[in-house]
C-alpha atoms as a PDB file:
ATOM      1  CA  UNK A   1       5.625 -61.510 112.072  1.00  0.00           C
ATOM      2  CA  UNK A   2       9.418 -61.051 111.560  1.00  0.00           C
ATOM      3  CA  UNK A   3       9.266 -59.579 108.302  1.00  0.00           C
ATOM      4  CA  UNK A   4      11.850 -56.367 108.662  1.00  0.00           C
ATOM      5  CA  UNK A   5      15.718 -56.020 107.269  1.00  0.00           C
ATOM      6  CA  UNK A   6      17.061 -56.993 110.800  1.00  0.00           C
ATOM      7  CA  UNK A   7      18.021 -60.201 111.639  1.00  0.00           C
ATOM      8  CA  UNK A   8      15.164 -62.264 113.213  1.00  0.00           C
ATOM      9  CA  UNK A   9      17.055 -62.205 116.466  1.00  0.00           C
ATOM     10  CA  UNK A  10      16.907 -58.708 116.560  1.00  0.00           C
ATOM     11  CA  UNK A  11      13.737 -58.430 115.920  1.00  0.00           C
ATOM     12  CA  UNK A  12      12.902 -60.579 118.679  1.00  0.00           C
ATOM     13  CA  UNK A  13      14.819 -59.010 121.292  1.00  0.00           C
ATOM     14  CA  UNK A  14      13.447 -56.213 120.508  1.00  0.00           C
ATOM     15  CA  UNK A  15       9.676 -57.348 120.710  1.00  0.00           C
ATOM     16  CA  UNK A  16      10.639 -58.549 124.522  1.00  0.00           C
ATOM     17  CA  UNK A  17      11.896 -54.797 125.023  1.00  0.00           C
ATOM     18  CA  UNK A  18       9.223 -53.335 123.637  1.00  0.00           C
ATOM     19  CA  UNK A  19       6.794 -55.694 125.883  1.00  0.00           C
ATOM     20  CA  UNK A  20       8.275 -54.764 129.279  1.00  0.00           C
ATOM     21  CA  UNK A  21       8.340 -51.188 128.469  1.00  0.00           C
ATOM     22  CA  UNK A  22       4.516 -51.398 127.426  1.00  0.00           C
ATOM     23  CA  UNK A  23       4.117 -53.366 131.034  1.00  0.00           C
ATOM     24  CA  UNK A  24       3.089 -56.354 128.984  1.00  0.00           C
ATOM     25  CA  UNK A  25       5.864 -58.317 130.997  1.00  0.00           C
ATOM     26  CA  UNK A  26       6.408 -57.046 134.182  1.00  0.00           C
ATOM     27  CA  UNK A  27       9.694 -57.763 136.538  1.00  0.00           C
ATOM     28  CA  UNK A  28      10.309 -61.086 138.126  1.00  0.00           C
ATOM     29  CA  UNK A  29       7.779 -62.228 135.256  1.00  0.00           C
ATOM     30  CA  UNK A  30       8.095 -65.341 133.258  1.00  0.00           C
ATOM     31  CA  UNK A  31       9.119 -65.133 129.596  1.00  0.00           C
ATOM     32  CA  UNK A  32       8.375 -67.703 126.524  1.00  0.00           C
ATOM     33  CA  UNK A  33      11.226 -70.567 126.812  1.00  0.00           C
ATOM     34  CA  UNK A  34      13.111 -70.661 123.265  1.00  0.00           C
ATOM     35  CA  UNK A  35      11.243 -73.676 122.343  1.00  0.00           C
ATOM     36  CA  UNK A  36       8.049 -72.298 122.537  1.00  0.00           C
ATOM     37  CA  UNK A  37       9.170 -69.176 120.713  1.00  0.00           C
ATOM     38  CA  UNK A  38      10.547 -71.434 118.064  1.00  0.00           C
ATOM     39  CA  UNK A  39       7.496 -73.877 117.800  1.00  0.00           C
ATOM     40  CA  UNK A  40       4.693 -70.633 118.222  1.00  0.00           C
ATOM     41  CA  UNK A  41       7.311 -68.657 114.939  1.00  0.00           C
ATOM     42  CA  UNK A  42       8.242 -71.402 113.143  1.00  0.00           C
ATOM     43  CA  UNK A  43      12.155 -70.250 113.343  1.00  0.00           C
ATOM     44  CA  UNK A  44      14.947 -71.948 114.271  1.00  0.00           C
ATOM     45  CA  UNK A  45      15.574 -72.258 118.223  1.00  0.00           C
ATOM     46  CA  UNK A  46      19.417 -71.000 118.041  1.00  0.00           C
ATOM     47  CA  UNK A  47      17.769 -67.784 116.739  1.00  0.00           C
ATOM     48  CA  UNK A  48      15.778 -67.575 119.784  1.00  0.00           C
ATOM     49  CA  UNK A  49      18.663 -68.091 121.772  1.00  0.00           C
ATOM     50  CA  UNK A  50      20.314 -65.916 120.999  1.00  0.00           C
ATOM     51  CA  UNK A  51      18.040 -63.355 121.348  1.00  0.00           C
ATOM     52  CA  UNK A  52      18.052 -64.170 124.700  1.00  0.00           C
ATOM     53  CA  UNK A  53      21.180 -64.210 125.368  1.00  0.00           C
ATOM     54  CA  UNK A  54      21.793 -60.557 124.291  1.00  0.00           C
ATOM     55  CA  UNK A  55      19.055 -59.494 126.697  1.00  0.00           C
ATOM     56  CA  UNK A  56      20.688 -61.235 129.477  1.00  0.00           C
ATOM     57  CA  UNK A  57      24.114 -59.677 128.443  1.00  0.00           C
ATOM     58  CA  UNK A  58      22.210 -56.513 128.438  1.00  0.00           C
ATOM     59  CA  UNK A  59      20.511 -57.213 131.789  1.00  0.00           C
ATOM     60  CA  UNK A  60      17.271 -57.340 130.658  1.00  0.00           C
ATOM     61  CA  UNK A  61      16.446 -61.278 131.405  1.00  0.00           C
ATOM     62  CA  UNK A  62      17.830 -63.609 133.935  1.00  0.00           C
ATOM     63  CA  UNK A  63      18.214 -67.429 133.759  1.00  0.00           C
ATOM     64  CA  UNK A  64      16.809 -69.539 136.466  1.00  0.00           C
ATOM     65  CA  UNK A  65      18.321 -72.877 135.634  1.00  0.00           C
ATOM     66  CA  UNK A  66      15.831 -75.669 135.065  1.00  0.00           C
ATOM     67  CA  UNK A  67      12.992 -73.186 135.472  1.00  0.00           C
ATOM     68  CA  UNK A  68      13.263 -70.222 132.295  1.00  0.00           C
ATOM     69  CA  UNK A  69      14.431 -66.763 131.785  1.00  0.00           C
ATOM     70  CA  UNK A  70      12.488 -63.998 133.707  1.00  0.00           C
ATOM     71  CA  UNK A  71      12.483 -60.290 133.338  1.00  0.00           C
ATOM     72  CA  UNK A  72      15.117 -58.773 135.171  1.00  0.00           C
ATOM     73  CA  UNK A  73      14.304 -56.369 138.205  1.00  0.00           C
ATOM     74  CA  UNK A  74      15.054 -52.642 137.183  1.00  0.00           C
ATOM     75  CA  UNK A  75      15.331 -53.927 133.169  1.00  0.00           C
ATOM     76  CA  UNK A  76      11.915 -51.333 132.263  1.00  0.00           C
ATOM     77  CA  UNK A  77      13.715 -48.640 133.663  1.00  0.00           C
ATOM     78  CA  UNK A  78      17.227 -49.343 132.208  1.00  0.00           C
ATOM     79  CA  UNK A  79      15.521 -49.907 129.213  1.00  0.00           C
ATOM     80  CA  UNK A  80      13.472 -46.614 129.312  1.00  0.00           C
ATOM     81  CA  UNK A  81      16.786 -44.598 130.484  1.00  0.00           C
ATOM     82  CA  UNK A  82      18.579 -46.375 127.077  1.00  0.00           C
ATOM     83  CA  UNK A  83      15.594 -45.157 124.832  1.00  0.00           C
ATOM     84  CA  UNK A  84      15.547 -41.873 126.207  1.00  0.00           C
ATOM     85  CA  UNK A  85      19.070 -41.112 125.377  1.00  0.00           C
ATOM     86  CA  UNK A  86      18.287 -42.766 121.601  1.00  0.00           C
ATOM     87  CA  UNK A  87      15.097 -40.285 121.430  1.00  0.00           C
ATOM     88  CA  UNK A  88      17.313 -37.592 122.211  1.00  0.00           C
ATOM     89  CA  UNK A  89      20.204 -37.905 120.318  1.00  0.00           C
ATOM     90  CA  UNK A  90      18.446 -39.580 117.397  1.00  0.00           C
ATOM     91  CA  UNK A  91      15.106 -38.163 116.918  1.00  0.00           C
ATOM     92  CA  UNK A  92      15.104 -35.134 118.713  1.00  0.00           C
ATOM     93  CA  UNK A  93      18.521 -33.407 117.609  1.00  0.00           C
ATOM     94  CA  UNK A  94      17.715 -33.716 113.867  1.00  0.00           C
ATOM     95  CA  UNK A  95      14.513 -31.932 114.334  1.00  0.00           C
ATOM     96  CA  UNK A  96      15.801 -29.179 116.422  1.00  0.00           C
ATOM     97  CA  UNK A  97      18.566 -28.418 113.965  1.00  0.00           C
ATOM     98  CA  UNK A  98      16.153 -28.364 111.381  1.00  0.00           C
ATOM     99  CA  UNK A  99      13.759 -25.944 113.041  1.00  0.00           C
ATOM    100  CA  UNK A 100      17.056 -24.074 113.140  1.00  0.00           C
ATOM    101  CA  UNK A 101      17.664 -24.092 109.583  1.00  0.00           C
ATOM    102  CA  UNK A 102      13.788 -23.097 109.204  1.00  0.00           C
ATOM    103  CA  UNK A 103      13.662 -20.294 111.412  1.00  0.00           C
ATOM    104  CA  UNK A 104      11.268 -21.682 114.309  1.00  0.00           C
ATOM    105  CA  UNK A 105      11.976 -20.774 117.474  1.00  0.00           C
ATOM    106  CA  UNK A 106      11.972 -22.016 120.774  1.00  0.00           C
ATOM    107  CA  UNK A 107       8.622 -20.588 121.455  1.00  0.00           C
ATOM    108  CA  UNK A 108       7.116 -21.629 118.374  1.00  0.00           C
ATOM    109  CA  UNK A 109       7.770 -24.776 119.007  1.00  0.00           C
ATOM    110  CA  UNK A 110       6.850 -25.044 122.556  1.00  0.00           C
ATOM    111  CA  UNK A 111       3.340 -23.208 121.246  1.00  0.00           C
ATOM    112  CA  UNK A 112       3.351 -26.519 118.712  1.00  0.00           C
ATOM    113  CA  UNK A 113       3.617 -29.065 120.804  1.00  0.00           C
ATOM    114  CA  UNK A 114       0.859 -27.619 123.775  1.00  0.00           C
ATOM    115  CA  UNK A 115      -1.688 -27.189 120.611  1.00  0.00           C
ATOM    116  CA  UNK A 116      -1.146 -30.897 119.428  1.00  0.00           C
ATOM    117  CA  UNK A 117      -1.970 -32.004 122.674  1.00  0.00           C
ATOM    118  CA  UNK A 118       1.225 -33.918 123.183  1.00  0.00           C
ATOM    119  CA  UNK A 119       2.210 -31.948 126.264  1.00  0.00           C
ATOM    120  CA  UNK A 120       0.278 -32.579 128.189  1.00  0.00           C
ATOM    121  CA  UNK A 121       0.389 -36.497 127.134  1.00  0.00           C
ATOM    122  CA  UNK A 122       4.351 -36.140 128.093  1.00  0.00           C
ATOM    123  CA  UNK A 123       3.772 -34.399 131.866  1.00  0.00           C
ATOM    124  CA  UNK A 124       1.187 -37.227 132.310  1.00  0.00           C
ATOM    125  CA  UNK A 125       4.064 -39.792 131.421  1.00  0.00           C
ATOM    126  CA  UNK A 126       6.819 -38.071 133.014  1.00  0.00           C
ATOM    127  CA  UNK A 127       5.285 -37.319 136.203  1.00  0.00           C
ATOM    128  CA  UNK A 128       4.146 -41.094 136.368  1.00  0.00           C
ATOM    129  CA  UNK A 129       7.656 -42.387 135.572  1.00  0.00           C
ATOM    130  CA  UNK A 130       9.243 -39.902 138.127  1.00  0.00           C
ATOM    131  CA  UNK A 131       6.473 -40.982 140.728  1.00  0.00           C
ATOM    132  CA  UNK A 132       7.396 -45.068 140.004  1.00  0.00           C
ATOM    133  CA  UNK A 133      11.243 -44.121 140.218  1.00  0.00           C
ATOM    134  CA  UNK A 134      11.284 -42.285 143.860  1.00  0.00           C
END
């Protein structure tokens, strides 16, 4: 399962962020305890740990003592807000300077994305997120 370059606790914490913003773990909800993550991956349970820890740093997880960590209220939409800023800056800017370099317009690619279907995909997503956030 944890088979890419980043560490192993990276790759965890980024499973649990990529579960809450799929609503596989909803706020208030109860996440696996590092010894179950440990026994269930066969890793060591100071990886796990720390994992944790850098959601809860992040805001992402609270500790209830004695009880387990639990997604944090607000963490899908602090996490969304983070990834949207990443998409932008990351994804997003590179192709739009290249469409530069090539020539495309604005237009052109507006006409691109409304044929692939992916508009209206985004409105659907962005009218539901703005709908969940007022």
């Amino acid at each position: 399962m944890f088979d890419g370059r980043e560490p192993i606790y990276i790759q965890i914490a980024d499973q649990i962020r990529g579960d809450i913003l799929a609503g596989h773990l909803a706020e208030g909800e109860q996440v696996m305890s590092t010894t179950q993550y440990a026994t269930t991956f066969r890793i060591n349970p100071a990886t796990a740990a720390k994992a944790f820890a850098q959601l809860v740093d992040e805001g992402v997880l609270y500790k209830q003592r004695g009880v387990g960590m639990f997604v944090a209220e607000g963490a899908p939409d602090r996490l969304r807000a983070g990834r949207r800023e990443t998409f932008l800056e990351d994804l997003l800017e590179p192709v739009l300077a290249e469409a530069r370099v090539l020539g495309i317009s604005t237009s052109e690619l507006i006409r691109w994305i409304e044929r692939s279907g992916a508009a209206s995909e985004l409105t659907t997503t962005t009218n539901s997120t703005e709908g969940e956030q007022r």
